[in-house]
Protein backbone atom coordinates (compact mmCIF):
# COMPACT_ATOMS: atom_id res chain seq x y z
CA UNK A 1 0.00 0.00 0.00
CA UNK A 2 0.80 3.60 -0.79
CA UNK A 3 1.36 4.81 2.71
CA UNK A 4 0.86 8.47 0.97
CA UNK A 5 -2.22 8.23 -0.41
CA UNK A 6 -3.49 4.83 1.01
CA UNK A 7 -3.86 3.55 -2.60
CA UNK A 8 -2.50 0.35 -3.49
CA UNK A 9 0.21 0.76 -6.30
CA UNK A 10 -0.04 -1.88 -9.30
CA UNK A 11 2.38 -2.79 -11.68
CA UNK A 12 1.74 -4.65 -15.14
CA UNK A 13 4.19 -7.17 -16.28
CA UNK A 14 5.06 -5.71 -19.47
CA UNK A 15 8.25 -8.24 -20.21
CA UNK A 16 9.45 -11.98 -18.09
CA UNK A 17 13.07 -12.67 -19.29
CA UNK A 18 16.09 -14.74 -17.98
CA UNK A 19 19.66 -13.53 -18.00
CA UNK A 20 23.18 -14.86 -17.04
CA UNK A 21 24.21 -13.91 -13.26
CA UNK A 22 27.23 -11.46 -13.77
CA UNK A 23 29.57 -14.79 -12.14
CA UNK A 24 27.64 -16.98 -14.80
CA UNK A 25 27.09 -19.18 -12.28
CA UNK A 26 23.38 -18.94 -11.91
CA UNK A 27 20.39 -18.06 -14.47
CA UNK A 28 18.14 -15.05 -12.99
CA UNK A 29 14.66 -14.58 -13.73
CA UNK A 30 13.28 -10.92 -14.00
CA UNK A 31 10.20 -8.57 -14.69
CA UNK A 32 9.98 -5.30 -16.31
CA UNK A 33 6.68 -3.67 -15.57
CA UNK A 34 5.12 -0.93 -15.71
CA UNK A 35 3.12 1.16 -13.10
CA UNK A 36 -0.38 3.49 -14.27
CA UNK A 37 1.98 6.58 -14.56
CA UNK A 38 4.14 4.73 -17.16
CA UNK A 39 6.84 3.98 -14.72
CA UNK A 40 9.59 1.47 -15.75
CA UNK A 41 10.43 -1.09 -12.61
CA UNK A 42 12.06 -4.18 -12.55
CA UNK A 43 11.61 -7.42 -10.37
CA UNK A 44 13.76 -10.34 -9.98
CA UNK A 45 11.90 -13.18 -9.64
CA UNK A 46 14.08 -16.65 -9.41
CA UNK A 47 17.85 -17.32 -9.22
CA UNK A 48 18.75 -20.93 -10.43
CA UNK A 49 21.70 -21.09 -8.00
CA UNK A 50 20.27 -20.70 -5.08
CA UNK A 51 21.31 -17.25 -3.39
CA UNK A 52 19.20 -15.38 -1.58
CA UNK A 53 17.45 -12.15 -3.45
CA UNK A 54 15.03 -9.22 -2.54
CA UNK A 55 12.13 -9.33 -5.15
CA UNK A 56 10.70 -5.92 -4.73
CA UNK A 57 9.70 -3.78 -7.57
CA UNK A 58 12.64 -1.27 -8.10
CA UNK A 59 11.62 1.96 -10.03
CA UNK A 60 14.25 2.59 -13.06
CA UNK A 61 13.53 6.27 -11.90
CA UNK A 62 15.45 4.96 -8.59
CA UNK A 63 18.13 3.25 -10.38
CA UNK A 64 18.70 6.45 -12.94
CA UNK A 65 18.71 8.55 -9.79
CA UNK A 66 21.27 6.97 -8.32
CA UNK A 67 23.63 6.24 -11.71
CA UNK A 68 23.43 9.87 -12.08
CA UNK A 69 24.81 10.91 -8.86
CA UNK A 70 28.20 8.79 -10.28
CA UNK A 71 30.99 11.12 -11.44
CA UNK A 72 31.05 10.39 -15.41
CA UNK A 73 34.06 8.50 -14.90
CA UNK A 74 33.33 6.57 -12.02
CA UNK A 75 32.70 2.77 -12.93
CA UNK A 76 29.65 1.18 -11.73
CA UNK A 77 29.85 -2.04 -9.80
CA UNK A 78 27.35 -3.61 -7.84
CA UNK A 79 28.12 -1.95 -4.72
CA UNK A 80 26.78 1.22 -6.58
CA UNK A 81 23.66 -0.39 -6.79
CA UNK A 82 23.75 -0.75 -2.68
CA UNK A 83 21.73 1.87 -1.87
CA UNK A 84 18.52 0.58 -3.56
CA UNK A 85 18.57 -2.26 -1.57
CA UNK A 86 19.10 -1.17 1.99
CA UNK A 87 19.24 -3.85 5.03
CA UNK A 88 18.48 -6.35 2.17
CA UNK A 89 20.19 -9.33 0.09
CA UNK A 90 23.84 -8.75 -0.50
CA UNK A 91 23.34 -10.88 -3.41
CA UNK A 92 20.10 -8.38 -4.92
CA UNK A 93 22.43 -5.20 -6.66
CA UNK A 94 25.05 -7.57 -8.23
CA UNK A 95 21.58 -9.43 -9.60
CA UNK A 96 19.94 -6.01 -10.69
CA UNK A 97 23.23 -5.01 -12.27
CA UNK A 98 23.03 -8.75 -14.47
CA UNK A 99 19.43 -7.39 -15.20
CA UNK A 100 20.93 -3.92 -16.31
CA UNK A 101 23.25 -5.57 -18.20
CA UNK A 102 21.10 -7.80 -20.18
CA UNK A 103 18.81 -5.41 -20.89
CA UNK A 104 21.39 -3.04 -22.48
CA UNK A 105 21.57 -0.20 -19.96
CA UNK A 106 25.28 -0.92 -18.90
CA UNK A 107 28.23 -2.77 -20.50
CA UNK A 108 31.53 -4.77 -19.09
CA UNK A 109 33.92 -2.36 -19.40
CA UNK A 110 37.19 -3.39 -21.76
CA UNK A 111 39.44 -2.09 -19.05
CA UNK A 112 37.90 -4.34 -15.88
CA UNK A 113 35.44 -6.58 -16.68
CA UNK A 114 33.91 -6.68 -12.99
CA UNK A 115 32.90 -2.79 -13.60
CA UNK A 116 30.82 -1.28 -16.07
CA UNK A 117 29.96 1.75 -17.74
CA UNK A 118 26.16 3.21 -19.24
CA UNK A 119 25.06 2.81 -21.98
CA UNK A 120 22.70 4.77 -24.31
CA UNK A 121 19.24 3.35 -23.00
CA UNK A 122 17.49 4.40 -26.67
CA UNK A 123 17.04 0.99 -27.63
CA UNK A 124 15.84 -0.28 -23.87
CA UNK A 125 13.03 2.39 -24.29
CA UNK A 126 11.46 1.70 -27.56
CA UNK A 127 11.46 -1.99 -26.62
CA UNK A 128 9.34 -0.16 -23.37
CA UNK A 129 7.43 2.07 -25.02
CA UNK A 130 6.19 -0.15 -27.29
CA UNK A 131 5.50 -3.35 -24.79
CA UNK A 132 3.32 -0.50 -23.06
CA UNK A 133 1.68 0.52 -26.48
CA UNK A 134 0.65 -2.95 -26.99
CA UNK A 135 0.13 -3.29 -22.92
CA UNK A 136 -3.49 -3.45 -21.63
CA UNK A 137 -4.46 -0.04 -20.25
CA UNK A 138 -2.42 -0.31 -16.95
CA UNK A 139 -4.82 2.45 -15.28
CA UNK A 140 -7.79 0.56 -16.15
CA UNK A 141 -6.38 -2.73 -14.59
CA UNK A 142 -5.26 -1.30 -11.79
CA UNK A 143 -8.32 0.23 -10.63
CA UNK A 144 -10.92 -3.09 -11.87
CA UNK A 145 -8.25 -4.71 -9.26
CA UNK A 146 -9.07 -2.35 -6.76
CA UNK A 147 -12.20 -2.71 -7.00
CA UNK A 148 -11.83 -6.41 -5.69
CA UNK A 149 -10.17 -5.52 -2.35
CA UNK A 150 -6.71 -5.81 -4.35
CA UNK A 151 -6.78 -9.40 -3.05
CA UNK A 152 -5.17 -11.10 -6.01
CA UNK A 153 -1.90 -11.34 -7.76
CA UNK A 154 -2.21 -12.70 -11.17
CA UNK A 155 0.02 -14.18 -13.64
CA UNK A 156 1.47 -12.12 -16.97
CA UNK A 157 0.20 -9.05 -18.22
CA UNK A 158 -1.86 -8.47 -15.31
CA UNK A 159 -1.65 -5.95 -12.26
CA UNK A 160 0.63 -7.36 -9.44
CA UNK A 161 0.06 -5.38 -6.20
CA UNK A 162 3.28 -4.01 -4.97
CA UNK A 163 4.58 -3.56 -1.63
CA UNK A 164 6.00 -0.19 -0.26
């Protein structure tokens, strides 16, 4: 629940995908949704290996907000990622970072390949903008699964009520 408004916030499972771990140890499985303002987030959802994971909904606005506090130099390593996850999974911003990756928002750099470096995210937001073009109205499905009590989580391409 939105502690703010007392609203429950809902996102829509735009996109499921697997990815490499950044060891390559493990397989991760993700989410990117979207909320009814249009909001990119992201959810891990299963880790092959084994290691423990936080599977909140992380808003890219988060994620961009703390990239962009990073000197333009600095490299980004999971440790940057830290800070979205507080008193959490050690294992959850090296995972997010493997999501970042395969999505194409960051890159191994040629230099070190445990850091990495942004990337143009042009590409990562067409694929968005058009999974929520082709989406079902998000605003609509959150509120019809309001209107139950917000009781349910559903599978794909439905609302998923998110905790805050």
């Amino acid at each position: 629940m939105n502690t703010e408004t007392n609203q429950a916030v809902y996102v829509t499972i735009l996109k499921t995908a697997s990815c490499p771990s950044l060891s390559g140890k493990s397989t991760l499985t993700y989410n990117v949704g979207g909320n009814a303002a249009s909001e990119i987030q992201f959810q891990l959802l299963a880790n092959d290996g084994g290691g423990y994971f936080n599977n909140d909904w992380i808003p890219y606005v988060g994620i961009q907000e703390v990239l962009n506090q990073l000197p333009n130099s600095q490299e980004i390593t999971s440790s940057t990622l830290r800070s979205i996850y507080p008193s959490k999974s050690t294992n959850s911003p090296g995972f997010l970072l493997a999501v970042l990756k395969s999505l194409g928002l960051v890159r191994t750099l040629k230099t070190n390949r445990r850091c990495y470096e942004l990337i143009d995210p042009s590409a990562f937001m067409a694929e968005v903008n058009a999974l929520l073009e082709s989406a079902p109205d998000i605003a609509m499905a959150a509120t019809a699964n309001a209107n139950t009590g917000g009781r349910k989580l559903t599978l794909k391409d439905k609302p998923m009520k998110v905790k805050d």
